[in-house]
C-alpha atoms as a PDB file:
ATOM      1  CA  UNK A   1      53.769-115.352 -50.506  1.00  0.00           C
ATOM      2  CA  UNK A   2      51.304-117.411 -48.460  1.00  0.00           C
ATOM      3  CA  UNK A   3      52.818-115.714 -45.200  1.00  0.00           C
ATOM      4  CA  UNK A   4      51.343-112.287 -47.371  1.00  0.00           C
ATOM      5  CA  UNK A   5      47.686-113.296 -47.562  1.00  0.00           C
ATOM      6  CA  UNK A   6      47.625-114.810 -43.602  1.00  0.00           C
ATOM      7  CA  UNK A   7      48.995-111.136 -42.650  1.00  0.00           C
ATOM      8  CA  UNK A   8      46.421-109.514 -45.525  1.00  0.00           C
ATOM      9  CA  UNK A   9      43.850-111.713 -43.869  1.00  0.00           C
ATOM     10  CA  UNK A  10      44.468-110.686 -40.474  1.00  0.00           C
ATOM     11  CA  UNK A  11      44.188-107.186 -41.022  1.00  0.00           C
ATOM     12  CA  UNK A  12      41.307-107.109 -43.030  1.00  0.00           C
ATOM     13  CA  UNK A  13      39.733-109.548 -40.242  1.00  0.00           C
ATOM     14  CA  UNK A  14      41.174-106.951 -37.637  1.00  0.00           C
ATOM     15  CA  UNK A  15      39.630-104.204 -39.745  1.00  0.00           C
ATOM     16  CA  UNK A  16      36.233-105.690 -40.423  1.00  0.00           C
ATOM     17  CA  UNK A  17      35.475-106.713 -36.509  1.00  0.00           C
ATOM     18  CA  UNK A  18      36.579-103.390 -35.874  1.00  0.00           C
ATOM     19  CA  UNK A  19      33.899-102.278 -38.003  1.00  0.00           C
ATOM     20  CA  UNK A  20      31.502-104.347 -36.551  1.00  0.00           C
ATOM     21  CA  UNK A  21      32.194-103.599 -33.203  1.00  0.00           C
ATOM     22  CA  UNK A  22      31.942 -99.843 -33.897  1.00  0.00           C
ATOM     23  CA  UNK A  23      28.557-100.315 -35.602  1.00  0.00           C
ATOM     24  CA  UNK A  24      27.190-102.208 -32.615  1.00  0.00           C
ATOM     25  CA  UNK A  25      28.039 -99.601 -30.377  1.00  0.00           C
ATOM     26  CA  UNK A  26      26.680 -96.928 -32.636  1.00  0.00           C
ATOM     27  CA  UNK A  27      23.029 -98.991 -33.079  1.00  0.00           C
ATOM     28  CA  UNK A  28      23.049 -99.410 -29.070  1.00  0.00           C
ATOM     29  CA  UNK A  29      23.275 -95.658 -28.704  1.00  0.00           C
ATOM     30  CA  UNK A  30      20.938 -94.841 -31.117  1.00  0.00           C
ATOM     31  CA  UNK A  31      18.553 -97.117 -28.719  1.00  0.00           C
ATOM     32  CA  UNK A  32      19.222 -95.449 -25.892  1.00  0.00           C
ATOM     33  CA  UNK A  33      18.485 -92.334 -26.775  1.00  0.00           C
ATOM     34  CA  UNK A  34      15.528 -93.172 -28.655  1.00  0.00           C
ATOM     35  CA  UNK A  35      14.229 -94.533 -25.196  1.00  0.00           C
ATOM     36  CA  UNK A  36      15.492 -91.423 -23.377  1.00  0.00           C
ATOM     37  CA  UNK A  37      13.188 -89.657 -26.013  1.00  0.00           C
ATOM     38  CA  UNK A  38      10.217 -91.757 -25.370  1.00  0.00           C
ATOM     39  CA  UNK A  39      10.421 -91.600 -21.995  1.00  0.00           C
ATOM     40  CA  UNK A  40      10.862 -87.562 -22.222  1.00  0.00           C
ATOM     41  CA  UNK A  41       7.663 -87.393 -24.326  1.00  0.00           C
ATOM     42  CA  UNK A  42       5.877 -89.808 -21.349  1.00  0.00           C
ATOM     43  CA  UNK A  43       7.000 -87.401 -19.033  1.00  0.00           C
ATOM     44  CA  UNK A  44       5.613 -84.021 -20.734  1.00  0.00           C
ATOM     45  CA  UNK A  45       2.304 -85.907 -21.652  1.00  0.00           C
ATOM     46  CA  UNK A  46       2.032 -86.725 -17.767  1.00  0.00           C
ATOM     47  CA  UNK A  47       2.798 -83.229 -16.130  1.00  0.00           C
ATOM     48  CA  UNK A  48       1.648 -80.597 -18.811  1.00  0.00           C
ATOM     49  CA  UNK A  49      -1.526 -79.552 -19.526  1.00  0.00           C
ATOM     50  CA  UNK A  50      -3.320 -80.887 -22.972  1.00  0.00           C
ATOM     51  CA  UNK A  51      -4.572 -78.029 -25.302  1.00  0.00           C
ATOM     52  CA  UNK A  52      -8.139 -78.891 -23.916  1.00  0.00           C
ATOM     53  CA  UNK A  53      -7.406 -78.241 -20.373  1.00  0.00           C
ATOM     54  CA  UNK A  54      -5.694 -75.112 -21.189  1.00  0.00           C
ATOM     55  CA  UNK A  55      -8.376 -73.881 -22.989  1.00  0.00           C
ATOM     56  CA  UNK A  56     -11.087 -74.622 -19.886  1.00  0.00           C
ATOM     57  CA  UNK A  57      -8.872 -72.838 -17.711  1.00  0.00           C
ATOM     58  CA  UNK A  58      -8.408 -69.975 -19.778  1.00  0.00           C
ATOM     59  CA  UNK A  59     -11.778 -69.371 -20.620  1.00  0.00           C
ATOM     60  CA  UNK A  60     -12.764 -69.362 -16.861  1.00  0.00           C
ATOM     61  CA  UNK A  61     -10.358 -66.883 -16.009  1.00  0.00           C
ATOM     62  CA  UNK A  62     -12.022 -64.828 -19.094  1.00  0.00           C
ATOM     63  CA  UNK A  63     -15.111 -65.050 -17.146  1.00  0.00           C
ATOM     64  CA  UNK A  64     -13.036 -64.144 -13.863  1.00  0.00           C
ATOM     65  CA  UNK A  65     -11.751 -61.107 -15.797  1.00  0.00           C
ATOM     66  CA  UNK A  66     -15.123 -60.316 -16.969  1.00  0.00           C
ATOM     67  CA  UNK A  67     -16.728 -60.580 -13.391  1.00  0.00           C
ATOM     68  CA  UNK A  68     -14.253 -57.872 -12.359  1.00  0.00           C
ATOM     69  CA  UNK A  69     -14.414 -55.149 -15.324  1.00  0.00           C
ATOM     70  CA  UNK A  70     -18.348 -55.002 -14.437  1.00  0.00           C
ATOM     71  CA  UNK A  71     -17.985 -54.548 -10.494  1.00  0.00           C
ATOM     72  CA  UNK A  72     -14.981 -51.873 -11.492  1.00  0.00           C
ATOM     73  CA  UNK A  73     -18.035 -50.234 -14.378  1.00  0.00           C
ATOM     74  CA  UNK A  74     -20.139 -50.174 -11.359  1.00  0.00           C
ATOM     75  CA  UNK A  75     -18.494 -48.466  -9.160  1.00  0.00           C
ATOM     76  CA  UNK A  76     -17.103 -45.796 -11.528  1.00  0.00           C
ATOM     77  CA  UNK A  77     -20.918 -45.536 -12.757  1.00  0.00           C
ATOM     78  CA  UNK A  78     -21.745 -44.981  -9.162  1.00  0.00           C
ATOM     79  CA  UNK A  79     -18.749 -42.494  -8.570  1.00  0.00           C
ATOM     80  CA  UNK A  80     -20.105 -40.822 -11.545  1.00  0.00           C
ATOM     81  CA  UNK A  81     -23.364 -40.200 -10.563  1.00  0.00           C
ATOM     82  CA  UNK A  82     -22.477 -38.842  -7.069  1.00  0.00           C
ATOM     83  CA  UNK A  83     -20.282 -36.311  -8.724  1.00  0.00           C
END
């Protein structure tokens, strides 16, 4: 009997570092991508444009666009007249 419970405790000990080890390797991966993450969202931050920025250049090319429709007005106002 005694021989039962050394072989009972070896698997279970077996079993449970098993366990352990697996866990340990599951926690380090979780790490690794939450720092592959991070770093992602350090990257995007760094080489897009904020909402701000956007916004500026958008509303200058508005103006831009603006600039244009009135010379095009004018000249079909002019074209217009000549006729």
């Amino acid at each position: 009997m005694p021989e039962m419970t050394m072989i009972w405790n070896a698997i279970l000990t077996v079993a449970g570092g098993s366990l352990v080890w697996w866990i340990r390797g599951v926690s380090v991966k979780i790490d690794e991508i939450e720092r592959t993450v991070y770093e992602a969202k350090t990257e995007m931050a760094r080489e897009y444009a904020s909402k701000k920025d956007l916004r500026l250049s958008m509303d200058d090319l508005g103006r831009r666009f603006d600039k244009i429709e009135e010379k095009i007005d004018t000249v079909l106002i002019k074209i217009k007249v000549s006729d």
